[in-house]
N, C-alpha and C. Protein backbone atom coordinates (compact mmCIF):
# COMPACT_ATOMS: atom_id res chain seq x y z
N UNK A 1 32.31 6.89 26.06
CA UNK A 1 31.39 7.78 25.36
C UNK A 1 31.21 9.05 26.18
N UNK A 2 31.29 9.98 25.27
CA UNK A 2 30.68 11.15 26.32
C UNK A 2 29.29 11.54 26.84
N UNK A 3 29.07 12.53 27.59
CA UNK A 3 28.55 12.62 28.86
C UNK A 3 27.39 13.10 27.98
N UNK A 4 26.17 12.39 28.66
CA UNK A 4 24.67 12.75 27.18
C UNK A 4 24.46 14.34 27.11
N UNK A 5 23.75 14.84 25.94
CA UNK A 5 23.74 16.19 26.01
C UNK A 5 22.44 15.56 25.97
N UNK A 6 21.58 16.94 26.87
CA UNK A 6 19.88 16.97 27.17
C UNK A 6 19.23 17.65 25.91
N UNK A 7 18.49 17.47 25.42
CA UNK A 7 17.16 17.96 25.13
C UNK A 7 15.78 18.53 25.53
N UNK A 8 15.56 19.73 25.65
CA UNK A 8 14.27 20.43 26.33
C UNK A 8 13.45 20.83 25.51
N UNK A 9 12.42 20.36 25.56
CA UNK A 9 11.00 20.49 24.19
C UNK A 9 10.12 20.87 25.32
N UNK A 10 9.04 21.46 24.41
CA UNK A 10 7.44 21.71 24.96
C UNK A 10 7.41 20.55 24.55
N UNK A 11 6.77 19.88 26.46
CA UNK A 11 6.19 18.56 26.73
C UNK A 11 4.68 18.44 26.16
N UNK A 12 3.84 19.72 25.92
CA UNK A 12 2.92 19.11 25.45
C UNK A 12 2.46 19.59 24.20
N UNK A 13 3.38 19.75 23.13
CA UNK A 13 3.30 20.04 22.27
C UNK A 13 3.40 18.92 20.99
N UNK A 14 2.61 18.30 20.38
CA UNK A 14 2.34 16.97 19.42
C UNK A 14 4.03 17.19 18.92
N UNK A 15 4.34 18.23 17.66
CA UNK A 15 5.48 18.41 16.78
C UNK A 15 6.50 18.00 17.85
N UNK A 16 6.57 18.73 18.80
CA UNK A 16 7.80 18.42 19.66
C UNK A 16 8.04 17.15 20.16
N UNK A 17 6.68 16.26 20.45
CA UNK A 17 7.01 15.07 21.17
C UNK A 17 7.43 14.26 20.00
N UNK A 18 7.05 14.24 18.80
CA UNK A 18 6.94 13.58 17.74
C UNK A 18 8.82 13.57 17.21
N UNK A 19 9.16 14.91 17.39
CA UNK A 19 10.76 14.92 17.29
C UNK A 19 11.64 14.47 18.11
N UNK A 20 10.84 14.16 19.40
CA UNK A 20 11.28 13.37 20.66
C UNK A 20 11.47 12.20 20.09
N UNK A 21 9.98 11.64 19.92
CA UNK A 21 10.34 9.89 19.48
C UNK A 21 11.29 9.58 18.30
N UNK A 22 11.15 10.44 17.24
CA UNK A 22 12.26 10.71 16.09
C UNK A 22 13.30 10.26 16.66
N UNK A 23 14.06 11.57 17.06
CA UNK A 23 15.27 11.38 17.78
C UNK A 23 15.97 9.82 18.70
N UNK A 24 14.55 9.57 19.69
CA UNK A 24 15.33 8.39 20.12
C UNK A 24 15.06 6.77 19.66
N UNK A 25 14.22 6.93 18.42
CA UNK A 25 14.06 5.77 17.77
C UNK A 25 15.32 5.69 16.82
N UNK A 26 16.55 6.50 16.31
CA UNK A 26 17.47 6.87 16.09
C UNK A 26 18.80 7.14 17.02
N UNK A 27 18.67 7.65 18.25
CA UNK A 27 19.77 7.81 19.32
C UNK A 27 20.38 6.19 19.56
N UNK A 28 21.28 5.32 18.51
CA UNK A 28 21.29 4.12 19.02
C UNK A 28 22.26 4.12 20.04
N UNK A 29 22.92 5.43 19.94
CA UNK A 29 24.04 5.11 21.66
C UNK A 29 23.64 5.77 22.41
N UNK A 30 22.53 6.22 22.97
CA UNK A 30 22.15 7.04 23.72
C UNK A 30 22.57 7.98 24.11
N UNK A 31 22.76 9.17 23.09
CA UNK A 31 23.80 10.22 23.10
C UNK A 31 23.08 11.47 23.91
N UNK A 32 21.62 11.44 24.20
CA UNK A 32 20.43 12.32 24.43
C UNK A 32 19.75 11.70 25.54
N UNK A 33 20.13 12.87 26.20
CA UNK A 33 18.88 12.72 27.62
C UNK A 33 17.71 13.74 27.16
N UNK A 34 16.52 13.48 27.95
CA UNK A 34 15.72 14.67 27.38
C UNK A 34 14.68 14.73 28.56
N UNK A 35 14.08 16.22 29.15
CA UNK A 35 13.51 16.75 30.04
C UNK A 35 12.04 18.10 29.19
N UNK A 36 11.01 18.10 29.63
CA UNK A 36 10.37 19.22 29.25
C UNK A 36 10.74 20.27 29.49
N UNK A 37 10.33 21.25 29.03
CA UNK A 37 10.42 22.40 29.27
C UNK A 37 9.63 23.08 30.88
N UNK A 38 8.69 22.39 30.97
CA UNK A 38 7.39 22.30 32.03
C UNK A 38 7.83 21.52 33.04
N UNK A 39 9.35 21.33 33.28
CA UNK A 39 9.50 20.00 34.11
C UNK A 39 10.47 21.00 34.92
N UNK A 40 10.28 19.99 36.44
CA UNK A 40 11.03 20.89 37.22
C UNK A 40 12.54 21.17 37.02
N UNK A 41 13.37 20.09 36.40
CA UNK A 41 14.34 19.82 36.31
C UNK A 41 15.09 20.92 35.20
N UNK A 42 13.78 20.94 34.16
CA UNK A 42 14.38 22.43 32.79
C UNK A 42 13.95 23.82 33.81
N UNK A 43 13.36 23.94 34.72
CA UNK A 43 13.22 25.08 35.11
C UNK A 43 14.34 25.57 36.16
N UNK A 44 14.74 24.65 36.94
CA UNK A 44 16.41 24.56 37.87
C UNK A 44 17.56 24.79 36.77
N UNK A 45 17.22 23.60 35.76
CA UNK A 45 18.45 23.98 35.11
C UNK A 45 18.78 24.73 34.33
N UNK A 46 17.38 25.80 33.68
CA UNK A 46 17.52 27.14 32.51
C UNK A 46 17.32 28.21 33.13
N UNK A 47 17.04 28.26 34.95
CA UNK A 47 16.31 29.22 35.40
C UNK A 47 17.64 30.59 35.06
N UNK A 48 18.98 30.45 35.23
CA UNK A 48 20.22 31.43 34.87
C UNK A 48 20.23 31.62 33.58
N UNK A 49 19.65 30.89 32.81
CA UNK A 49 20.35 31.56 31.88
C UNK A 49 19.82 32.69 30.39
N UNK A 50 20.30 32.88 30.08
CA UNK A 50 19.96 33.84 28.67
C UNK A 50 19.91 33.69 27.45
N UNK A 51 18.30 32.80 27.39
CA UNK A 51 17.93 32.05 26.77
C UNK A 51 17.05 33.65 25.78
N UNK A 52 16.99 33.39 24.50
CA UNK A 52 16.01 34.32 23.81
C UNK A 52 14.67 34.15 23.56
N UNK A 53 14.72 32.84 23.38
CA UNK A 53 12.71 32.40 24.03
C UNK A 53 12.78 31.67 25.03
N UNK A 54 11.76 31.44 25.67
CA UNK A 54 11.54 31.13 26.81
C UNK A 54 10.01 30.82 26.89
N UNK A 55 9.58 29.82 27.93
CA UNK A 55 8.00 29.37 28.82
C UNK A 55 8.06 28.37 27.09
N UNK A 56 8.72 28.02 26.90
CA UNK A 56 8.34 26.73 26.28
C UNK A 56 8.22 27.06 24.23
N UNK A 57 8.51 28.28 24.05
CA UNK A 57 8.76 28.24 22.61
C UNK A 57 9.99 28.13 21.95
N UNK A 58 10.84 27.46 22.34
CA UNK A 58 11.91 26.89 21.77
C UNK A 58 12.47 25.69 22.40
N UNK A 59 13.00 24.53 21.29
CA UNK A 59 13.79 23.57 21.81
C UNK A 59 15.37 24.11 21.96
N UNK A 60 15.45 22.91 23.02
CA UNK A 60 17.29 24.15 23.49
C UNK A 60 17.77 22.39 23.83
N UNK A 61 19.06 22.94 23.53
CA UNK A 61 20.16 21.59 23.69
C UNK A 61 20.91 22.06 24.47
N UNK A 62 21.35 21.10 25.67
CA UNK A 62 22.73 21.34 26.68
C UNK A 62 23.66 20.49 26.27
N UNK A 63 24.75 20.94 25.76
CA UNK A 63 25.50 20.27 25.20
C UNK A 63 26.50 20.33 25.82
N UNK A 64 27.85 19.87 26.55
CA UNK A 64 28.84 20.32 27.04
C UNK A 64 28.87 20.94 27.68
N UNK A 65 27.95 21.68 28.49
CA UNK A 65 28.08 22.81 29.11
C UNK A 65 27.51 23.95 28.77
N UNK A 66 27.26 23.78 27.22
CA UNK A 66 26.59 25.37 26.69
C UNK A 66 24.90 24.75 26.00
N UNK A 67 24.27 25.87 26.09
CA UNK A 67 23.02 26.49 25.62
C UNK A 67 22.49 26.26 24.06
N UNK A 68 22.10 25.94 23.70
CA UNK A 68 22.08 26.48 21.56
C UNK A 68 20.41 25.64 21.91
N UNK A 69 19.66 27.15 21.26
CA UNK A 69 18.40 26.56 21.01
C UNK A 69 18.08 26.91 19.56
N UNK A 70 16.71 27.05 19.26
CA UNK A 70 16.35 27.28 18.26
C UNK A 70 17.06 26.20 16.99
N UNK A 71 17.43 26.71 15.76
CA UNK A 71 18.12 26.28 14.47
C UNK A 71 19.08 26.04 15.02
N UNK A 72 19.97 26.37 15.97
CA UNK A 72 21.19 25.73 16.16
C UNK A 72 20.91 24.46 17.45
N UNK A 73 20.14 24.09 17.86
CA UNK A 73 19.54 23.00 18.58
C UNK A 73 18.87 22.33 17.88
N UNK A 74 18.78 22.15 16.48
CA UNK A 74 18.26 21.24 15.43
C UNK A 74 19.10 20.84 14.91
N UNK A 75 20.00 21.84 14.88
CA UNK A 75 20.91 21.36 13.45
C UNK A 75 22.11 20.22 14.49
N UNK A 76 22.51 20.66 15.63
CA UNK A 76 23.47 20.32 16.49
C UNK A 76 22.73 18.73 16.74
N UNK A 77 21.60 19.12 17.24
CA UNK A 77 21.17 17.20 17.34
C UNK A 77 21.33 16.40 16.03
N UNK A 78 20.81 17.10 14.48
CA UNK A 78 20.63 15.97 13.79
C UNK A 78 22.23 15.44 13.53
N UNK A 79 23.61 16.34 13.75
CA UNK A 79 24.72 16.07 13.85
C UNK A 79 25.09 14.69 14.63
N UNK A 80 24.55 14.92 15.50
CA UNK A 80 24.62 13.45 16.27
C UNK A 80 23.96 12.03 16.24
N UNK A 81 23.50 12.47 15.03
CA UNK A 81 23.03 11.21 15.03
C UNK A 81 22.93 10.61 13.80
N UNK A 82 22.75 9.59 13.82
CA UNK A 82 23.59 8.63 12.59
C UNK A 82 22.85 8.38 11.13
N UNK A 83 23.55 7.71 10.38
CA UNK A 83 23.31 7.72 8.90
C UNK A 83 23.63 9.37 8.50
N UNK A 84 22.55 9.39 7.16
CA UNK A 84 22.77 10.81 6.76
C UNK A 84 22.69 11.74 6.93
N UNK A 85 21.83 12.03 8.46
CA UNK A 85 21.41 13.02 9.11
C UNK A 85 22.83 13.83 9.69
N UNK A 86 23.50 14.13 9.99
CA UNK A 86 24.16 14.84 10.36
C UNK A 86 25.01 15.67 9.05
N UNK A 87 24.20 15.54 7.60
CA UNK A 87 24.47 15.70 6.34
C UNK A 87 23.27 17.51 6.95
N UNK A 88 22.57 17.41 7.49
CA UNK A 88 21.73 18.44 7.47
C UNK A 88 22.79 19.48 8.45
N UNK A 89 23.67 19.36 8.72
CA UNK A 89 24.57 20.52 9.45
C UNK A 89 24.71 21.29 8.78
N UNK A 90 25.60 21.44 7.42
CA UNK A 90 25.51 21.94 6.19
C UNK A 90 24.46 23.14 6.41
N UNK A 91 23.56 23.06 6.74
CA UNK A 91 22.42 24.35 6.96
C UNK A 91 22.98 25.54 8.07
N UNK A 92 24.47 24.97 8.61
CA UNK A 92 24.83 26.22 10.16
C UNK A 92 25.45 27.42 9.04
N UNK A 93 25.65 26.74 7.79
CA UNK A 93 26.34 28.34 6.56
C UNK A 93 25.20 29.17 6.40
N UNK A 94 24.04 28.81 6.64
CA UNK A 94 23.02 29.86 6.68
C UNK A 94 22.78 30.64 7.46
N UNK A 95 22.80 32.31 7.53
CA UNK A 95 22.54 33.01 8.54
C UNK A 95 21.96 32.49 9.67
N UNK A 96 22.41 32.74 10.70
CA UNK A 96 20.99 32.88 12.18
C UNK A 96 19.50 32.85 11.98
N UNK A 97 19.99 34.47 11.43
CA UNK A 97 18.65 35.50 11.18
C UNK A 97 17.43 35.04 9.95
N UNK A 98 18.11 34.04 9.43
CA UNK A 98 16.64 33.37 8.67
C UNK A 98 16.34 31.98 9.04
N UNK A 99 17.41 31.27 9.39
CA UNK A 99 17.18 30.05 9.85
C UNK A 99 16.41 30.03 11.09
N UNK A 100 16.46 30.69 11.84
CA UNK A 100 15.60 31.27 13.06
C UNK A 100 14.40 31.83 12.95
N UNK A 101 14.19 32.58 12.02
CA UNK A 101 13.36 33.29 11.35
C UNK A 101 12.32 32.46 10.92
N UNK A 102 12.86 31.38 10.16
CA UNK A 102 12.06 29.81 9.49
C UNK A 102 11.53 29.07 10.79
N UNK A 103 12.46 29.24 11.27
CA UNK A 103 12.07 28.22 13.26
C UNK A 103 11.06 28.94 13.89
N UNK A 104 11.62 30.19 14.19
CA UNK A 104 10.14 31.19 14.67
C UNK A 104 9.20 30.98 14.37
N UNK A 105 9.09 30.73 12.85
CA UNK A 105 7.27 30.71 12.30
C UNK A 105 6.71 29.33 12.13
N UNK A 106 7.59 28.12 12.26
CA UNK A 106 7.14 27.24 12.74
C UNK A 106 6.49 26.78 14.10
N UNK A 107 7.21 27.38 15.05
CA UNK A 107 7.31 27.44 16.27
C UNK A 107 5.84 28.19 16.81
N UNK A 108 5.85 29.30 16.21
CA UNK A 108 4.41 29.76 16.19
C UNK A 108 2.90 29.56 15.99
N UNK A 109 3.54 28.23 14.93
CA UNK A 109 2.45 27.68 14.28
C UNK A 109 1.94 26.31 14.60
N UNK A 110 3.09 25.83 15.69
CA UNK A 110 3.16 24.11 15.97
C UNK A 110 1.80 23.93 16.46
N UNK A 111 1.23 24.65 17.40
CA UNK A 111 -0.57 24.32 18.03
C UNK A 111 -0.93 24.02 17.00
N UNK A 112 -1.52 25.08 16.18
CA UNK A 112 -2.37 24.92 14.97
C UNK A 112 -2.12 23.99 14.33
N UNK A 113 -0.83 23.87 13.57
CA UNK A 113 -0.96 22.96 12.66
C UNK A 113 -0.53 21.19 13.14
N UNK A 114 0.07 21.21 14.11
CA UNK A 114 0.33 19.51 14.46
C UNK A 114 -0.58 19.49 16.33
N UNK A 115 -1.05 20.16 16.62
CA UNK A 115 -1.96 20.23 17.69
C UNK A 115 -1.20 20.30 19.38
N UNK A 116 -1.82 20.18 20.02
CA UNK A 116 -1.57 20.53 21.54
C UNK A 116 -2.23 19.09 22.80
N UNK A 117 -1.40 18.43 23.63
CA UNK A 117 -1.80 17.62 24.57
C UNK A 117 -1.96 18.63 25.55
N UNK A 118 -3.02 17.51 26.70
CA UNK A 118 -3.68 18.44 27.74
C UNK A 118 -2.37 18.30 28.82
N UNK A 119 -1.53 17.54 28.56
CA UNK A 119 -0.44 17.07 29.53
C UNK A 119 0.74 16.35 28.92
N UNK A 120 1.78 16.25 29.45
CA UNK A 120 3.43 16.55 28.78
C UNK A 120 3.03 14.58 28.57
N UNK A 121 3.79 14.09 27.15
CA UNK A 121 4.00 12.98 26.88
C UNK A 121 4.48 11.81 28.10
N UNK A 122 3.98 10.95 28.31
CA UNK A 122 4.92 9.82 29.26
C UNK A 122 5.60 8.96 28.58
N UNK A 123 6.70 9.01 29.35
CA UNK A 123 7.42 7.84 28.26
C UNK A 123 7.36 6.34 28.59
N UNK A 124 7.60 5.25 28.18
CA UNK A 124 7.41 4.12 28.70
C UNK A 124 8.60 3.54 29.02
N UNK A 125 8.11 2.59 29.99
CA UNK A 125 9.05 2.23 31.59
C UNK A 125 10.87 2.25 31.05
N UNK A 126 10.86 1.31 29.29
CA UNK A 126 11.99 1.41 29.22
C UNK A 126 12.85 2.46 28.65
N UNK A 127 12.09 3.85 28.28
CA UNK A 127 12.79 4.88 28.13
C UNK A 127 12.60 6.19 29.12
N UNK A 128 12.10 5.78 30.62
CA UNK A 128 11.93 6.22 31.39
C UNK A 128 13.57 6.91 31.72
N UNK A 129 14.27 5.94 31.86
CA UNK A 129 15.76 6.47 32.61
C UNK A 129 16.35 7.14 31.65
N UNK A 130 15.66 7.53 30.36
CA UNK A 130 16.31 8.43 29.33
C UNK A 130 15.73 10.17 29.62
N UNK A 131 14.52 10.35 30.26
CA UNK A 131 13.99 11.14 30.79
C UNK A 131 14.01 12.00 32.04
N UNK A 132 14.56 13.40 32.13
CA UNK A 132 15.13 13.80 33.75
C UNK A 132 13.57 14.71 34.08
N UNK A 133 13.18 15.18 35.12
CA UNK A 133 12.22 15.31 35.89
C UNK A 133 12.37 16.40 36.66
């Protein structure tokens, strides 16, 4: 199998953790490692690069070696993962510039509408080693 691609979410953001557990109540081969954004480990490992949001308003996927956040770090995970979900790729024929656009104003809105923790999710003991730091 190949080598896991990471996942970086705002750790204390409800929507985001909630797409966390999504994801790995679904990841049945453990295709996804995943780190906060707030964690030392996303700040070593995004500190180079040229990312278009940044301090925690976008999820970003390391995939292979490369970067893709926003709509293309949604669409790229639900690809990987099984049943019909990787039926939602189909959405990469849509411009950037609105699919991003749609992400932006979600993204903007995640406090308000699905709320805010005082501190990044913990995971439990047995999906601990799925978690980098």
């Amino acid at each position: 199998m190949a080598k896991s691609a990471i996942i970086f979410f705002d750790g204390v953001c409800n929507l985001c953790n909630g797409a966390v557990q999504f994801v790995i109540k679904r990841d049945r081969h453990d295709a996804f490692k995943f780190a906060s954004l707030q964690s030392d480990f996303a700040k070593k490992t995004l500190s180079n690069s040229a990312l278009k949001v940044a301090h925690g308003d976008s999820l970003v996927l390391l995939e292979n070696g490369k970067l893709y956040e926003q709509s293309n770090a949604v669409l790229r995970i639900a690809k990987k993962l099984p049943d019909l979900w990787p039926l939602l790729y189909v959405f990469i024929i849509v411009p950037p510039f609105l699919r991003n656009a749609i992400y932006r104003w979600v993204a903007r809105h995640r406090y308000q509408w699905f709320g805010k923790q005082n501190q990044c999710w913990v995971p439990t003991t047995e999906l601990k080693s799925r978690f980098l730091d």
